[in-house]
C-alpha atoms as a PDB file:
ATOM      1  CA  UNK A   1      -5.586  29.141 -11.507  1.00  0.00           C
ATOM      2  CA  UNK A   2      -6.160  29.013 -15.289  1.00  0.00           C
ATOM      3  CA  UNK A   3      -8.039  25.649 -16.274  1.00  0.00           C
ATOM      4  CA  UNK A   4      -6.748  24.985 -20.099  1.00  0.00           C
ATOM      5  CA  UNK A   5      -9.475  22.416 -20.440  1.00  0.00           C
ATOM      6  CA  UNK A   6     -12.590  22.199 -19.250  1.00  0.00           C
ATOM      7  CA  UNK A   7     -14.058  19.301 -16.855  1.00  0.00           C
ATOM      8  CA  UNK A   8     -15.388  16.457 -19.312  1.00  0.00           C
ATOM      9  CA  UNK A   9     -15.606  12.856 -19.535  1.00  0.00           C
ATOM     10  CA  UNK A  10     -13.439  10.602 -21.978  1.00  0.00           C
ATOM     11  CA  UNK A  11     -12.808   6.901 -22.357  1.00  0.00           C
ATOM     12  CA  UNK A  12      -9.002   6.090 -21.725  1.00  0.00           C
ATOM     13  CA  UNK A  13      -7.410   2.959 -23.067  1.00  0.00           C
ATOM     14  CA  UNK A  14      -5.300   0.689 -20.413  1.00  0.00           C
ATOM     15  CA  UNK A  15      -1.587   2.142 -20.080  1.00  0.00           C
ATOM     16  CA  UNK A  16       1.149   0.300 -19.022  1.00  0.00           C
ATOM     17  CA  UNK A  17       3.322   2.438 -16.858  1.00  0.00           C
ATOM     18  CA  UNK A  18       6.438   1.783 -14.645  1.00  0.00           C
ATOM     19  CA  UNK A  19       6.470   3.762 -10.965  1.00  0.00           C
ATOM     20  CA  UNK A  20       7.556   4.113  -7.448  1.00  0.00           C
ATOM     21  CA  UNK A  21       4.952   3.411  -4.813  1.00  0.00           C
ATOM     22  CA  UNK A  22       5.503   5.096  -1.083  1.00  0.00           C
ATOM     23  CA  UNK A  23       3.604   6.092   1.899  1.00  0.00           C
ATOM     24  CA  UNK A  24       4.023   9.476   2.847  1.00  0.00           C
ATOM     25  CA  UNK A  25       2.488  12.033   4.722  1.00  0.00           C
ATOM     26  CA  UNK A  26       0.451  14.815   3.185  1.00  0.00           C
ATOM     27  CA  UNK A  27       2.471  17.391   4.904  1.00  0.00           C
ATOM     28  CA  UNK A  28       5.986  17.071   2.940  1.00  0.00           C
ATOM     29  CA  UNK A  29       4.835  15.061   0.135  1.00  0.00           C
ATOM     30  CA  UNK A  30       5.941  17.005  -2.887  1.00  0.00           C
ATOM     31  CA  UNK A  31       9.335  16.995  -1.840  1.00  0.00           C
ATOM     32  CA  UNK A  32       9.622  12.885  -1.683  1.00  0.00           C
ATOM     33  CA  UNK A  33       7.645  13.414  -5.122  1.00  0.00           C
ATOM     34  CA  UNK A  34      11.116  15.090  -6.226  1.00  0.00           C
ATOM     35  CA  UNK A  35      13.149  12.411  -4.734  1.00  0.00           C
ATOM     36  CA  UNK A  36      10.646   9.714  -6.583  1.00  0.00           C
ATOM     37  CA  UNK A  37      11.160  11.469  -9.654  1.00  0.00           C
ATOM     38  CA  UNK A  38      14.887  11.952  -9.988  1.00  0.00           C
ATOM     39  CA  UNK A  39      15.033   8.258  -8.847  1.00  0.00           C
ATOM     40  CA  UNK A  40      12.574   7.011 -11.333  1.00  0.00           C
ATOM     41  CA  UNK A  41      14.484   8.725 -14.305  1.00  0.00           C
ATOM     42  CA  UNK A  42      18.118   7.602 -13.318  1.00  0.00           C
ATOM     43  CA  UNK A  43      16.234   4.070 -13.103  1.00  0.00           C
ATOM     44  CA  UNK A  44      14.846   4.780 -16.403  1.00  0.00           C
ATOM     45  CA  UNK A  45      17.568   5.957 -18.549  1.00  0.00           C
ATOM     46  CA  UNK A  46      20.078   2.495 -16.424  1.00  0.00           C
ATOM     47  CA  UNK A  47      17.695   0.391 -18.098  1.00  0.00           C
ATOM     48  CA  UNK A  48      16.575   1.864 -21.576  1.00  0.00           C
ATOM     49  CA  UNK A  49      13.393   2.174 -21.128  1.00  0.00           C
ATOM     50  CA  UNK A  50      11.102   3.258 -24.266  1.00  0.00           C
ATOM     51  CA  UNK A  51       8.574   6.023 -22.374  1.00  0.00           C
ATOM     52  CA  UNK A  52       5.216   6.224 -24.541  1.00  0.00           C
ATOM     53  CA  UNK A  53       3.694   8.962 -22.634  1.00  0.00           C
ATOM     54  CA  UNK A  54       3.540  11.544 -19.726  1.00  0.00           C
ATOM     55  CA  UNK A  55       4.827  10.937 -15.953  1.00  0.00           C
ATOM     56  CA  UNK A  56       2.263  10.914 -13.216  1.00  0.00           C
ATOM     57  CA  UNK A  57       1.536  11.242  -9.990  1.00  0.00           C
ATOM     58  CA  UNK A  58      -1.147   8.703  -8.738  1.00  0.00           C
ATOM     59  CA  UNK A  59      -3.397   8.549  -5.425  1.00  0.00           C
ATOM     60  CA  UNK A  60      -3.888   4.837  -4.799  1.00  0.00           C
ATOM     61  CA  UNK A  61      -5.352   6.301  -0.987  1.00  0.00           C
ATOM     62  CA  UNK A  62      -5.469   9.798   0.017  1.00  0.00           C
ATOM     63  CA  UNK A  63      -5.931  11.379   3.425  1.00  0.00           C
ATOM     64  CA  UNK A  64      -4.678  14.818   3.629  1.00  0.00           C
ATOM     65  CA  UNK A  65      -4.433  15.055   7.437  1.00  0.00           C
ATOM     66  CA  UNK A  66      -2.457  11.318   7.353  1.00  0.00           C
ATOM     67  CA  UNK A  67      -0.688   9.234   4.719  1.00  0.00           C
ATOM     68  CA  UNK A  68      -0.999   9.288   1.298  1.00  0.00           C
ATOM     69  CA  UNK A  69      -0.107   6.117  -0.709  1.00  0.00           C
ATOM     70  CA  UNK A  70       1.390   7.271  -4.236  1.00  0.00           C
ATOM     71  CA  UNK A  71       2.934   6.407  -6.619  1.00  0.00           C
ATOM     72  CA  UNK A  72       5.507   8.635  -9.280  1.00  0.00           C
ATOM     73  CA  UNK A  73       5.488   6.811 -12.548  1.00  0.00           C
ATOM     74  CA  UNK A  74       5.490   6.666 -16.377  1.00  0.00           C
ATOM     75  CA  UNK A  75       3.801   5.191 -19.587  1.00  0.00           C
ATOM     76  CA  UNK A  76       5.955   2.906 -21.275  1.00  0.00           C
ATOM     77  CA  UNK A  77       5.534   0.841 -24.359  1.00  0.00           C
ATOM     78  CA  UNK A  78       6.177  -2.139 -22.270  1.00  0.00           C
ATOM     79  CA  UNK A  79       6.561  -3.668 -19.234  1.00  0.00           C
ATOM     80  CA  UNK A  80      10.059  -4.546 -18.111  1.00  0.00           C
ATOM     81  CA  UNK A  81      11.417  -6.604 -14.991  1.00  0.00           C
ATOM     82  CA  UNK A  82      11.466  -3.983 -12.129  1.00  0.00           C
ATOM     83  CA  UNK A  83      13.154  -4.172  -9.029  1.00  0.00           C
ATOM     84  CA  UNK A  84      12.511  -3.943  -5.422  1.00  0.00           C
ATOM     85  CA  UNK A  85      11.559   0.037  -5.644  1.00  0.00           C
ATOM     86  CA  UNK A  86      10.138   0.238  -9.539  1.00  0.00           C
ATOM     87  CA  UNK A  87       7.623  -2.042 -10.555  1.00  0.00           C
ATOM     88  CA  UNK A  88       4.658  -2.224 -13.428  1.00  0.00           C
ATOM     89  CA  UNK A  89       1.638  -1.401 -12.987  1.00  0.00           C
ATOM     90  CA  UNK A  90      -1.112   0.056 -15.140  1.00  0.00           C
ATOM     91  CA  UNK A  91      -3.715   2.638 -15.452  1.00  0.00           C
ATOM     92  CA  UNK A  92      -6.909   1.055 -16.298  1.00  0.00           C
ATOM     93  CA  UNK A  93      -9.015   1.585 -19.063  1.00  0.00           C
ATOM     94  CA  UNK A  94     -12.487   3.364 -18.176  1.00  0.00           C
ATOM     95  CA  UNK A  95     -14.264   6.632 -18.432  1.00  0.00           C
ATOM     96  CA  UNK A  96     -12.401   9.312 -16.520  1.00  0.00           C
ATOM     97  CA  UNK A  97     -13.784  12.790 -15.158  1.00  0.00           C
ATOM     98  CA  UNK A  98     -11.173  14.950 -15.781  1.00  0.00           C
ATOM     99  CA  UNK A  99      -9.678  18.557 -16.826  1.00  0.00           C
ATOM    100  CA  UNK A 100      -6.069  20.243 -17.485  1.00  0.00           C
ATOM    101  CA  UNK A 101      -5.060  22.902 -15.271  1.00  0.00           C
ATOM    102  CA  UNK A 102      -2.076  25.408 -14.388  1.00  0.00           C
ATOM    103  CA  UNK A 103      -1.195  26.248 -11.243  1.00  0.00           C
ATOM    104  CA  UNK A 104      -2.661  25.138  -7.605  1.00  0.00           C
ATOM    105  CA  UNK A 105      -3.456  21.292  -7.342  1.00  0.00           C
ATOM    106  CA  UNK A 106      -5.898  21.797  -5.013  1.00  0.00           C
ATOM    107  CA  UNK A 107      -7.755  24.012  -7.098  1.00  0.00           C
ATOM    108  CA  UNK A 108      -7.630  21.696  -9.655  1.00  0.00           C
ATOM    109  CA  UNK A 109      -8.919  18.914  -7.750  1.00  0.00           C
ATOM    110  CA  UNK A 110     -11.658  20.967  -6.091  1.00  0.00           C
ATOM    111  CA  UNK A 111     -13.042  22.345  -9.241  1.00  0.00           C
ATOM    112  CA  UNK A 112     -13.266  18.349 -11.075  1.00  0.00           C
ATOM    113  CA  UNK A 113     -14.920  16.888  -7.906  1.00  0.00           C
ATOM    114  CA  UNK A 114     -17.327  19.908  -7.574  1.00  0.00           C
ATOM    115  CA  UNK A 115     -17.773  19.087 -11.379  1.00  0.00           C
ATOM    116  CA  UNK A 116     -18.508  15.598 -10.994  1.00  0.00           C
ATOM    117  CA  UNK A 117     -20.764  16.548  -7.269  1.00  0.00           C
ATOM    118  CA  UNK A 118     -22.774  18.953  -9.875  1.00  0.00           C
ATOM    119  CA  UNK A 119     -23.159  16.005 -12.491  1.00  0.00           C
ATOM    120  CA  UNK A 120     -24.092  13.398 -10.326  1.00  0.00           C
ATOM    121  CA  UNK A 121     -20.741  11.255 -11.622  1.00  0.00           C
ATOM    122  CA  UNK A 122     -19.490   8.376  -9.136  1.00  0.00           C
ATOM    123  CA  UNK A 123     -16.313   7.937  -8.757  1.00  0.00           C
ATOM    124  CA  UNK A 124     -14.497   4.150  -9.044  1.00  0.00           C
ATOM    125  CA  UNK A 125     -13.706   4.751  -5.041  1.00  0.00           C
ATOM    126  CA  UNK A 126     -14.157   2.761  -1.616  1.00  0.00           C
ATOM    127  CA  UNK A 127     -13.953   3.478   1.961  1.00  0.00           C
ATOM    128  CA  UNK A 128     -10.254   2.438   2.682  1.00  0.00           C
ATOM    129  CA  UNK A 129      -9.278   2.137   6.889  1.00  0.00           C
ATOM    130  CA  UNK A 130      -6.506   4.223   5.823  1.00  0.00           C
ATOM    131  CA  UNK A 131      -8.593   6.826   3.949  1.00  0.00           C
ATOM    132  CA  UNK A 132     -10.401   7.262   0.462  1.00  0.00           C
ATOM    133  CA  UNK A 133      -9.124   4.369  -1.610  1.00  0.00           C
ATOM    134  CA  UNK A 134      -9.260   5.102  -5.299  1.00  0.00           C
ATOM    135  CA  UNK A 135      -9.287   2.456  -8.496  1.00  0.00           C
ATOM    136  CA  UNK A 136      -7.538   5.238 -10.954  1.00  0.00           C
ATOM    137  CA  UNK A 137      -6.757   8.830  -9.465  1.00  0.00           C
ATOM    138  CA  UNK A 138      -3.664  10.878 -10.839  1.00  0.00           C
ATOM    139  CA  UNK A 139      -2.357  13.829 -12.268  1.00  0.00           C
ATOM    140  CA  UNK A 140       0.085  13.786 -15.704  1.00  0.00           C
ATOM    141  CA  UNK A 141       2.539  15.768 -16.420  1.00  0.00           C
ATOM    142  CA  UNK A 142       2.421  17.628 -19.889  1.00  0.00           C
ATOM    143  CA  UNK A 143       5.119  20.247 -19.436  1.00  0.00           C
ATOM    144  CA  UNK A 144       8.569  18.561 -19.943  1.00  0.00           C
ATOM    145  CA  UNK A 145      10.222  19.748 -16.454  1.00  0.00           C
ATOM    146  CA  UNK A 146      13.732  20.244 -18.866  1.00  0.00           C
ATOM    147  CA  UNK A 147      12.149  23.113 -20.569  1.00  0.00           C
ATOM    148  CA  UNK A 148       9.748  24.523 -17.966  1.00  0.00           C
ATOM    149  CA  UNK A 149      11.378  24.147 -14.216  1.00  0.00           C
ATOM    150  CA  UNK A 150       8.652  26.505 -12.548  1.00  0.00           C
ATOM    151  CA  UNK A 151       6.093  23.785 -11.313  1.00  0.00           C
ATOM    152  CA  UNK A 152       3.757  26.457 -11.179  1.00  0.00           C
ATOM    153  CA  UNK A 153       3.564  26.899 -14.642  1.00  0.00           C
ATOM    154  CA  UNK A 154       3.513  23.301 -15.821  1.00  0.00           C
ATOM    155  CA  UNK A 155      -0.070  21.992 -17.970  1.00  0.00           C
ATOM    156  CA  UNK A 156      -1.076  19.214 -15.888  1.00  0.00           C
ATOM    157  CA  UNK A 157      -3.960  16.792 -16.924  1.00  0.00           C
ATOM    158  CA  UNK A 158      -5.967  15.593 -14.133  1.00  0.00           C
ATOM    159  CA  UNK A 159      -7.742  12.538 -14.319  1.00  0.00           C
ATOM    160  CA  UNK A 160     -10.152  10.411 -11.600  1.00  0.00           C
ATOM    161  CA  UNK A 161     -11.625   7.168 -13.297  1.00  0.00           C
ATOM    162  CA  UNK A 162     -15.569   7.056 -12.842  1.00  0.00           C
ATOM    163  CA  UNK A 163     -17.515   3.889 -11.608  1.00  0.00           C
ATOM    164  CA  UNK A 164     -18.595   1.503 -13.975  1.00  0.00           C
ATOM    165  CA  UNK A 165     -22.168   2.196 -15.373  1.00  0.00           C
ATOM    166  CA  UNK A 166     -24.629   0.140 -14.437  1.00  0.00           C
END
């Protein structure tokens, strides 16, 4: 799995974003990703929505042997009324560990927490009864999926937003 950039630490401003939340299980989970996203963009383009940035795929709580609460959204340039199934949200401003990768997610995510383990950086995280609960967690897409369909291939910027220094 080529990483395209590095592990590092940046400061991100606050994004709006419009999304999808769900519960799923682990096991399956990509394919209600596709469902999320072909129902986020038909949402999307029904409502004119001005996109300012990459979709994403967010952990809000992850356990791999369970559920996983996600969430498939956007940055937008603002807000608009949602409905029952697409609402606004935000991805909070902070410092975030994170790196680009192609290829395997898992990879990905193995080599930034290894990265942060070896750097002594704390994630913005808590104990959750449902698993590992996490303030800012996702992974942007920055291959259009028009031009490049292979998911494999697509440069994917993952990000994990680090505790607040004390």
């Amino acid at each position: 799995m080529p990483i395209i950039k590095d592990p590092n630490v940046d400061y991100r401003d606050q994004k709006l974003t419009m999304g999808i939340r769900t519960i799923t299980p682990f096991r399956g989970m990509f394919a209600v990703v596709d469902k999320l996203r072909k129902e986020l963009n038909q949402w999307l383009k029904e409502n004119d929505v001005e996109i300012a940035g990459p979709f994403f795929l967010r952990y809000h709580v992850i356990d791999m042997a369970g559920d996983m609460n996600i969430e498939f959204g956007v940055q937008v340039a603002a807000h608009v009324p949602g409905n029952e199934r697409v609402t606004a949200d935000i991805l909070p401003a902070g410092r975030y560990a994170n790196l680009t990768y192609v290829g395997s997610g898992m990879t990905g995510n193995k080599t930034l927490i290894q990265w942060a383990r070896d750097n002594e950086l704390p994630w913005d995280r808590w104990d959750d009864e449902r698993g590992d609960g996490f303030r800012c967690r996702y992974e942007a897409y920055l291959t259009d999926p028009q031009i490049e369909h292979r998911k494999t291939k697509w440069e994917i910027d993952l990000a994990i937003k680090l505790a607040e220094e004390q």
